[in-house]
PDB file of N, CA and C in Angstrom:
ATOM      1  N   UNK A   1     112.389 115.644 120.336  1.00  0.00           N
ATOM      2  CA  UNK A   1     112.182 115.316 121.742  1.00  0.00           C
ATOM      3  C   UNK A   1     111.086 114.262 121.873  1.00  0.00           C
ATOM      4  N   UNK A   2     111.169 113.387 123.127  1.00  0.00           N
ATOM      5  CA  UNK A   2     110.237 112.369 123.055  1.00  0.00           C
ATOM      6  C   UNK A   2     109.091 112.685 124.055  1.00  0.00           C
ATOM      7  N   UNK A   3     108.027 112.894 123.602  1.00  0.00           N
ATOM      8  CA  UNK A   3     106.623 113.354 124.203  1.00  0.00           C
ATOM      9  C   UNK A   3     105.721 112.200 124.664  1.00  0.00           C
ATOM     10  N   UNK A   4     106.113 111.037 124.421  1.00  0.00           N
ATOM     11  CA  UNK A   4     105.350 109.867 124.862  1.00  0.00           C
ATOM     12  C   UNK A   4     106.165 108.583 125.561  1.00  0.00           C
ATOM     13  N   UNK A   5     106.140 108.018 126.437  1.00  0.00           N
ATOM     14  CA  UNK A   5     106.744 106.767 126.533  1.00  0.00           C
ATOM     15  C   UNK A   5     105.973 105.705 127.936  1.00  0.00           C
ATOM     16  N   UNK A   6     105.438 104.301 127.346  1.00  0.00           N
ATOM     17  CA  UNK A   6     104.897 103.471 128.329  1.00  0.00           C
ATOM     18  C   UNK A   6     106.229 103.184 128.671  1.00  0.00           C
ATOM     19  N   UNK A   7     105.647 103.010 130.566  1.00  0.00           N
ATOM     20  CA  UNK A   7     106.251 102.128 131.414  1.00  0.00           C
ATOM     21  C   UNK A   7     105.633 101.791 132.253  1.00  0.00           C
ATOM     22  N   UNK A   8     106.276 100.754 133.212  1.00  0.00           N
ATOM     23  CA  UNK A   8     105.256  99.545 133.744  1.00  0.00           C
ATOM     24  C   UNK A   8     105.630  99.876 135.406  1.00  0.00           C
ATOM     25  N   UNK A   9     104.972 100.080 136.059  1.00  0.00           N
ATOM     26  CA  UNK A   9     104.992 100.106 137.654  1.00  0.00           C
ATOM     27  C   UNK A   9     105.453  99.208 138.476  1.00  0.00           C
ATOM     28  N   UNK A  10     106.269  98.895 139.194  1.00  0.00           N
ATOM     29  CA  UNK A  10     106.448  98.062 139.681  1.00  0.00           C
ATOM     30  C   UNK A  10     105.902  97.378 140.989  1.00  0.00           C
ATOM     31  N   UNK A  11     106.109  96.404 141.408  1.00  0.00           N
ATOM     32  CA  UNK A  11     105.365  95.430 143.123  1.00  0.00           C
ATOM     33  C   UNK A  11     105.569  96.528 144.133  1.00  0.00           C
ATOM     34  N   UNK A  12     106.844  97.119 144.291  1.00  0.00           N
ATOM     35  CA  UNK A  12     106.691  98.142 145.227  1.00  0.00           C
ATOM     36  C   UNK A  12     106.465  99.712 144.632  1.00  0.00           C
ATOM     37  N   UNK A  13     105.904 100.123 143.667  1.00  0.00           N
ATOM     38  CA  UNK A  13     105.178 101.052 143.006  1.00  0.00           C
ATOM     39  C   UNK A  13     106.306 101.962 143.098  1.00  0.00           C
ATOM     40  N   UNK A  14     107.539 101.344 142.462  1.00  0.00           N
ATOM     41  CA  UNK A  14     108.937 101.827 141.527  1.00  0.00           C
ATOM     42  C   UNK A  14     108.444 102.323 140.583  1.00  0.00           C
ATOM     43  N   UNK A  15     108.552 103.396 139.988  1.00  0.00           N
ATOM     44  CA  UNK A  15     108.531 104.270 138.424  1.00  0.00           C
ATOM     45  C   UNK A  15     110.139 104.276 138.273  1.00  0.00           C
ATOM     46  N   UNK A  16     109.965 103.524 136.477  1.00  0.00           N
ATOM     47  CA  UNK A  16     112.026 104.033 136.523  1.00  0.00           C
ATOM     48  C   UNK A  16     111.671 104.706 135.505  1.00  0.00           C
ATOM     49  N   UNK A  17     112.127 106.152 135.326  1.00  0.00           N
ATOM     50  CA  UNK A  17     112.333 107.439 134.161  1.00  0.00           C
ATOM     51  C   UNK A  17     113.542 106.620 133.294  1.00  0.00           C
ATOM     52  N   UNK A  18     113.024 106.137 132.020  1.00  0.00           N
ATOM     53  CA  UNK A  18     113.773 105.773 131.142  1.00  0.00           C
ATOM     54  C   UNK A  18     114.841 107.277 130.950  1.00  0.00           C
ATOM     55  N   UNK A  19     116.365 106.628 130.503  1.00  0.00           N
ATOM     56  CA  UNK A  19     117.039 107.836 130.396  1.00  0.00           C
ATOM     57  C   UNK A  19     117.128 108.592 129.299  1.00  0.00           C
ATOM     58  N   UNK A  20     116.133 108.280 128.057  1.00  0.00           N
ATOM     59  CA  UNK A  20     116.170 109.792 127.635  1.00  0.00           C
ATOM     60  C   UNK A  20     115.213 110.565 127.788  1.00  0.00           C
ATOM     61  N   UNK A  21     114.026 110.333 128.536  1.00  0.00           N
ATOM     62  CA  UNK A  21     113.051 111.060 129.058  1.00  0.00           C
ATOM     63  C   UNK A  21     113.931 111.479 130.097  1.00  0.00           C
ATOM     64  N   UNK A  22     114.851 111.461 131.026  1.00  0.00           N
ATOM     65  CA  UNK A  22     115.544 112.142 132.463  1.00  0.00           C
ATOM     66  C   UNK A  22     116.313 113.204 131.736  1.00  0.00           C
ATOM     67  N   UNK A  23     117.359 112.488 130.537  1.00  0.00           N
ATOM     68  CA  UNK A  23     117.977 113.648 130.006  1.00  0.00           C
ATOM     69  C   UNK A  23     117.283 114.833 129.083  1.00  0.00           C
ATOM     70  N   UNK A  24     116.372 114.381 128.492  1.00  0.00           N
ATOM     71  CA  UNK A  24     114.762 115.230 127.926  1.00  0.00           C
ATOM     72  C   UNK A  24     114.743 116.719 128.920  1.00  0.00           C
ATOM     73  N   UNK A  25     114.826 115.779 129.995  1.00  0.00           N
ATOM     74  CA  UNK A  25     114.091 117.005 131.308  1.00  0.00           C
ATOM     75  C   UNK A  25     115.501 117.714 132.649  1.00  0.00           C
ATOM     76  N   UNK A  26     116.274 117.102 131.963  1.00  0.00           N
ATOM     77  CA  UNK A  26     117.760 117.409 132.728  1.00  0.00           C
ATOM     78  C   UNK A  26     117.585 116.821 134.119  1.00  0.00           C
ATOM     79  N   UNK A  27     117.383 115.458 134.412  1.00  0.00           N
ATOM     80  CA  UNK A  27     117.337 114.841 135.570  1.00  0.00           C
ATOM     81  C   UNK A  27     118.306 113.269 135.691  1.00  0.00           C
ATOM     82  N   UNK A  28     119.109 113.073 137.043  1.00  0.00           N
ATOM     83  CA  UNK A  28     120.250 111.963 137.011  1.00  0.00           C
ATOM     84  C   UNK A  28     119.183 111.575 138.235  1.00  0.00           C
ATOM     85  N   UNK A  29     120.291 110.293 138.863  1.00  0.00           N
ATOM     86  CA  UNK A  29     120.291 109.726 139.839  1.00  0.00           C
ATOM     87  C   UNK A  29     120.271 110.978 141.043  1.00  0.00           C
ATOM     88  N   UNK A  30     119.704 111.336 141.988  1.00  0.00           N
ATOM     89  CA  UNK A  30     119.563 112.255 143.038  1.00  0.00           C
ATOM     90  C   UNK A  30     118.909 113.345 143.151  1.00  0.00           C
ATOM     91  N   UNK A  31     118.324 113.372 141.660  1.00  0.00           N
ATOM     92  CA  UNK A  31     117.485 114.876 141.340  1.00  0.00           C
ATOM     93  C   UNK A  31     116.395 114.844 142.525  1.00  0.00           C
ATOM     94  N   UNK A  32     115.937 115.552 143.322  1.00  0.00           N
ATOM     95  CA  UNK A  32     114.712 116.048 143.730  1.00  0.00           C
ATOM     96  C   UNK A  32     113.415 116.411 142.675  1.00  0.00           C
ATOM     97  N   UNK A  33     112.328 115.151 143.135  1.00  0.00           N
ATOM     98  CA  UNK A  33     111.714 115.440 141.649  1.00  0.00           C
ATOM     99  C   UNK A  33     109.827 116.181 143.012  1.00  0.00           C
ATOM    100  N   UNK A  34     109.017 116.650 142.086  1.00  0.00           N
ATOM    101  CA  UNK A  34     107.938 117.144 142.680  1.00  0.00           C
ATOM    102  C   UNK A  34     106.628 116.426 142.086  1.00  0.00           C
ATOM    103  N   UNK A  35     105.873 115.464 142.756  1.00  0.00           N
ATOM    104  CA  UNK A  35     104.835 114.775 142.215  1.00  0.00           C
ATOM    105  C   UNK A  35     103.352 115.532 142.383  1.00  0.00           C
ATOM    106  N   UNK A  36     102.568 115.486 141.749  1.00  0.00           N
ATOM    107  CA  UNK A  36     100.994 116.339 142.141  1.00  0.00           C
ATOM    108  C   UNK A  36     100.244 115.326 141.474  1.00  0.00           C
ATOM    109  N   UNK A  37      99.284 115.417 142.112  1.00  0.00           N
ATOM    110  CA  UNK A  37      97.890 115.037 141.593  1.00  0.00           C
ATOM    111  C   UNK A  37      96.937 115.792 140.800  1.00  0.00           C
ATOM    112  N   UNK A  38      96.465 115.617 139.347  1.00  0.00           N
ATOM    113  CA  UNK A  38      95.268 116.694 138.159  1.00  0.00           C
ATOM    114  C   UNK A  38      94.726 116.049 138.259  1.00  0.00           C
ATOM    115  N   UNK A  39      93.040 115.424 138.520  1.00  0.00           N
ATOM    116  CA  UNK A  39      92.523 114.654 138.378  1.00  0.00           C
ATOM    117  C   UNK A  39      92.998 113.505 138.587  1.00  0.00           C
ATOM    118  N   UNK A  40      92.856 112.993 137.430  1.00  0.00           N
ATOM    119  CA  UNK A  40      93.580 111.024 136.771  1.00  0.00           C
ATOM    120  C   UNK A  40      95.289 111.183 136.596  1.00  0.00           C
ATOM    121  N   UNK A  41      95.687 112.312 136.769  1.00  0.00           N
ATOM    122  CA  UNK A  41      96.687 112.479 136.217  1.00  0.00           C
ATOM    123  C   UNK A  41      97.896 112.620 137.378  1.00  0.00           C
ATOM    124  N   UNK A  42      98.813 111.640 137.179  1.00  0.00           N
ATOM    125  CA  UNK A  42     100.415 112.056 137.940  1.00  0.00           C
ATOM    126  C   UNK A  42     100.899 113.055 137.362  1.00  0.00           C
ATOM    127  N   UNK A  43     101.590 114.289 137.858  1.00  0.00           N
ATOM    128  CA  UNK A  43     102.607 115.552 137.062  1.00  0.00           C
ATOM    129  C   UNK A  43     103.671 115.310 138.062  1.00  0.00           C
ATOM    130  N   UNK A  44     104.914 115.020 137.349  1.00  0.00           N
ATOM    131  CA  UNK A  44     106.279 114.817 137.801  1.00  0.00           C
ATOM    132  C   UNK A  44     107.172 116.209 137.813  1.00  0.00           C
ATOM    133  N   UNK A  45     107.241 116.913 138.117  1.00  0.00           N
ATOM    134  CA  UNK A  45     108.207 117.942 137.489  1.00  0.00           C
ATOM    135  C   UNK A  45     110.062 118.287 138.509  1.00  0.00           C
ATOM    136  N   UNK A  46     110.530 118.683 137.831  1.00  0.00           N
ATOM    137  CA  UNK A  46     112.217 118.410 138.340  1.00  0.00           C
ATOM    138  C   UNK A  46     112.357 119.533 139.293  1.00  0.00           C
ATOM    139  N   UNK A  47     112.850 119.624 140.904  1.00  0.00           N
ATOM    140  CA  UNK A  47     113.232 120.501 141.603  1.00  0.00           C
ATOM    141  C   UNK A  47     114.147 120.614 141.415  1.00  0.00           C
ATOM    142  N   UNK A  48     114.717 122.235 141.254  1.00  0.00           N
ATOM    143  CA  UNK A  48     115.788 123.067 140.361  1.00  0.00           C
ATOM    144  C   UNK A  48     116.592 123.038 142.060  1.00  0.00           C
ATOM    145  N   UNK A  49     118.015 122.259 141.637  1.00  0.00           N
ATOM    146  CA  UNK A  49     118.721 122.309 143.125  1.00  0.00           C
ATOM    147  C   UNK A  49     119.555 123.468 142.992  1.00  0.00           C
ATOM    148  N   UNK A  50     119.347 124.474 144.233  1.00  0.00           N
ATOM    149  CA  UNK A  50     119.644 125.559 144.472  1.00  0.00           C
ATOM    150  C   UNK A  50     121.231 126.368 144.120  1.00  0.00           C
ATOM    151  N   UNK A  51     122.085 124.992 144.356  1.00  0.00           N
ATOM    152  CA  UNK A  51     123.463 124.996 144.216  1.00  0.00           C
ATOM    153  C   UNK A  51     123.865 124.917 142.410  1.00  0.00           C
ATOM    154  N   UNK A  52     122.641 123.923 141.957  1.00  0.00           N
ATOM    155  CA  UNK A  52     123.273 124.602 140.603  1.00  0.00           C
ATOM    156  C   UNK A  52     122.543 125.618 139.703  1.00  0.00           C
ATOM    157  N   UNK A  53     121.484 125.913 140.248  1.00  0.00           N
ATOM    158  CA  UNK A  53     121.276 127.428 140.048  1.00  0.00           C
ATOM    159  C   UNK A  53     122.344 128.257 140.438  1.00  0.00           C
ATOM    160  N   UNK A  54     123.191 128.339 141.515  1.00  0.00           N
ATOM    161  CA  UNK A  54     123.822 129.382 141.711  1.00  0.00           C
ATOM    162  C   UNK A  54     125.428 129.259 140.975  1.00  0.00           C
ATOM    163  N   UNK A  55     125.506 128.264 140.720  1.00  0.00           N
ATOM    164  CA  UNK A  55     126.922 128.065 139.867  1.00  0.00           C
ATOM    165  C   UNK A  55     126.487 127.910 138.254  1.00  0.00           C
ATOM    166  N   UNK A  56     125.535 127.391 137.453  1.00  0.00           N
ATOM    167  CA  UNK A  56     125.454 127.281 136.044  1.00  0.00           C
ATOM    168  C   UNK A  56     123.938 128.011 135.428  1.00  0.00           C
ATOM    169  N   UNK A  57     123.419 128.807 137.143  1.00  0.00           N
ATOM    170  CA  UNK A  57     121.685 129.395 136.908  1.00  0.00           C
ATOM    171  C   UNK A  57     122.484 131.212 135.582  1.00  0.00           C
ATOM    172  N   UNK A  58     121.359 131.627 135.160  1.00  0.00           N
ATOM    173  CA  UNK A  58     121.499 132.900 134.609  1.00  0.00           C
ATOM    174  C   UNK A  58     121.726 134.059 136.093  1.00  0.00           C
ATOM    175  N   UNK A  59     122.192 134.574 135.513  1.00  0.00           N
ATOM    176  CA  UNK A  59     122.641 135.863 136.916  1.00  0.00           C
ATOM    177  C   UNK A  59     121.864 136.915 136.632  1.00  0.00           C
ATOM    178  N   UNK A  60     120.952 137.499 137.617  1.00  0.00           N
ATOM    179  CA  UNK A  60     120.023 138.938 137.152  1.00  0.00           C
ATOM    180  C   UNK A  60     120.516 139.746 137.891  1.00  0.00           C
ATOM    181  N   UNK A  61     121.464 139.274 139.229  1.00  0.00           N
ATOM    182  CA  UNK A  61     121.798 141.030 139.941  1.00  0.00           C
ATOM    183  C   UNK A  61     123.664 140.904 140.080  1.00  0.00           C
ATOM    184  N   UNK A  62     123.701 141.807 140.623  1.00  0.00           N
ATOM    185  CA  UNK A  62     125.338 142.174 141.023  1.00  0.00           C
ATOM    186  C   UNK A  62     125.630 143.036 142.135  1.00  0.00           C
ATOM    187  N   UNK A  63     126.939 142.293 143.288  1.00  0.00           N
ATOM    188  CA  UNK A  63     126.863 142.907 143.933  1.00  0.00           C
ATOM    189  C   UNK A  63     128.323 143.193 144.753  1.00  0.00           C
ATOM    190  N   UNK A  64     129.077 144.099 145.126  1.00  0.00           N
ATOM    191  CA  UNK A  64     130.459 143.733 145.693  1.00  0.00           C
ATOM    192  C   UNK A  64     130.791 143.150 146.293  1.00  0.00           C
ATOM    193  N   UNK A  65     131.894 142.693 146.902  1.00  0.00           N
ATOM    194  CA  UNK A  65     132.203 141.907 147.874  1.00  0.00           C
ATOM    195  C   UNK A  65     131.712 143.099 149.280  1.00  0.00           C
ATOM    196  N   UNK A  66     131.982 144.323 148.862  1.00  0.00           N
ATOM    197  CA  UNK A  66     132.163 144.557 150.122  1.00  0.00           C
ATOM    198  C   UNK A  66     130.354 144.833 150.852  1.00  0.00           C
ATOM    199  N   UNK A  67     129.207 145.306 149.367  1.00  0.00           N
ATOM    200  CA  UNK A  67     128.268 145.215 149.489  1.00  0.00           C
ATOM    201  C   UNK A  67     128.187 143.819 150.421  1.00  0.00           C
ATOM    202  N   UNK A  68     128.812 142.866 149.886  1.00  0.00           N
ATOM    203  CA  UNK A  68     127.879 141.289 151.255  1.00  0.00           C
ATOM    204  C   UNK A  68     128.308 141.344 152.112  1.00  0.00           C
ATOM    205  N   UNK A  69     129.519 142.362 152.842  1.00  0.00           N
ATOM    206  CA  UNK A  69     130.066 141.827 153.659  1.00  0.00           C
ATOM    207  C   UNK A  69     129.466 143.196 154.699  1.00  0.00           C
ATOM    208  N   UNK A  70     129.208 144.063 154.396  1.00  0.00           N
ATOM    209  CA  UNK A  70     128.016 144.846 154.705  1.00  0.00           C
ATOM    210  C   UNK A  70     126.818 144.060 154.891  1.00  0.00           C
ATOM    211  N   UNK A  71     126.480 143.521 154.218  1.00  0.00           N
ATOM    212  CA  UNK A  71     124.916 143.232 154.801  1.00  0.00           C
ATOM    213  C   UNK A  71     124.897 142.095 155.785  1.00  0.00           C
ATOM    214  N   UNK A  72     126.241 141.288 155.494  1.00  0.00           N
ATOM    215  CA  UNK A  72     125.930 140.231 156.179  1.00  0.00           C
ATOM    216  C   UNK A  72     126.072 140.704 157.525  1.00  0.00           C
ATOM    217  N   UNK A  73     127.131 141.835 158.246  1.00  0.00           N
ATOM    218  CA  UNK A  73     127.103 142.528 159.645  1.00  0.00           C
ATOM    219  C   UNK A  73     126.057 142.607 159.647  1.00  0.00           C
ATOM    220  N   UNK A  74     125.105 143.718 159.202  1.00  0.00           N
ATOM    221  CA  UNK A  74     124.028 143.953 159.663  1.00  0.00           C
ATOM    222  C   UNK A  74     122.608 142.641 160.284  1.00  0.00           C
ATOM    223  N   UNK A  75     122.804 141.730 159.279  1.00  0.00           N
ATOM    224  CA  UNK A  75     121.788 140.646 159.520  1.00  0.00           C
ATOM    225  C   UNK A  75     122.800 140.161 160.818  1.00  0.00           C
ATOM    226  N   UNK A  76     124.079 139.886 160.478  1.00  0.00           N
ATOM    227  CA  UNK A  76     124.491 139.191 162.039  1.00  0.00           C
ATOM    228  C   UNK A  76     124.131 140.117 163.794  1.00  0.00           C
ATOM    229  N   UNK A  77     124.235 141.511 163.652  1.00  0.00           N
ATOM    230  CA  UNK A  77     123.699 142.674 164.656  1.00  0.00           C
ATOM    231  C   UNK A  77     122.323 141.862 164.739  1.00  0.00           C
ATOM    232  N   UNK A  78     121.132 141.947 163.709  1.00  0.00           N
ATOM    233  CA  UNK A  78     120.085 141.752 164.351  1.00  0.00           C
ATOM    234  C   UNK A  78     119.644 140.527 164.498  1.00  0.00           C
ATOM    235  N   UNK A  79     120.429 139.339 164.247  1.00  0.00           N
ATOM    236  CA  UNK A  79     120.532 138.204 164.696  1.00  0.00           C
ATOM    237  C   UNK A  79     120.628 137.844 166.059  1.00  0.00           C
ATOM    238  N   UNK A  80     121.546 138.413 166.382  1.00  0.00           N
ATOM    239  CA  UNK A  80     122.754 137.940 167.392  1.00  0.00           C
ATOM    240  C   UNK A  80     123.236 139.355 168.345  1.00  0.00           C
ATOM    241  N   UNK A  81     122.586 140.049 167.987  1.00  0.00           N
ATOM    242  CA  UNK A  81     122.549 141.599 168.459  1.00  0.00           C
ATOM    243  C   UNK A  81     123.614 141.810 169.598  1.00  0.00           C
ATOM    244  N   UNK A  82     123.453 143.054 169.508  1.00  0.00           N
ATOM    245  CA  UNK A  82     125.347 143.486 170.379  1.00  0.00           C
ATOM    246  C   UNK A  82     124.825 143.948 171.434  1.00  0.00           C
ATOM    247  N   UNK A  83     125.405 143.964 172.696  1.00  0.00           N
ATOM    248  CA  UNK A  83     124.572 143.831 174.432  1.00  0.00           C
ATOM    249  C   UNK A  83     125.861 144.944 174.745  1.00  0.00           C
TER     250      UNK A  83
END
């Protein structure tokens, strides 16, 4: 893996992520990325988009169909509550 790489800033203070540092870190064209300030230091890190967490993320719970379709009444009652 590559742990180091110069690049040059550009006139309108463009950063381009050479692509094997993007693929390094699993990032394309559209990623949501998160910038911070350490001191002297820029930290770039990749926002995990929600949608492919939920289609290619690890799965920790389980639940029926009919379990969601249960809960989702209930949140819609106290949403939108019945008169």
């Amino acid at each position: 893996m590559i742990s180091e790489v110069r690049v040059r800033l550009s006139k309108k203070n463009t950063l381009y992520i050479p692509k094997s540092i993007a693929k390094a870190v699993g990032i394309r064209e559209g990623s949501k990325l998160k910038l911070r300030v350490e001191g002297h230091r820029i930290i770039i890190e990749p926002v995990p988009d929600p949608f492919e967490l939920a289609l290619h993320g690890s799965k920790f719970a389980e639940t029926t169909f009919e379990e969601f379709e249960k809960e989702s009444e209930e949140l819609q009652d106290e949403l939108f509550g019945q008169d």
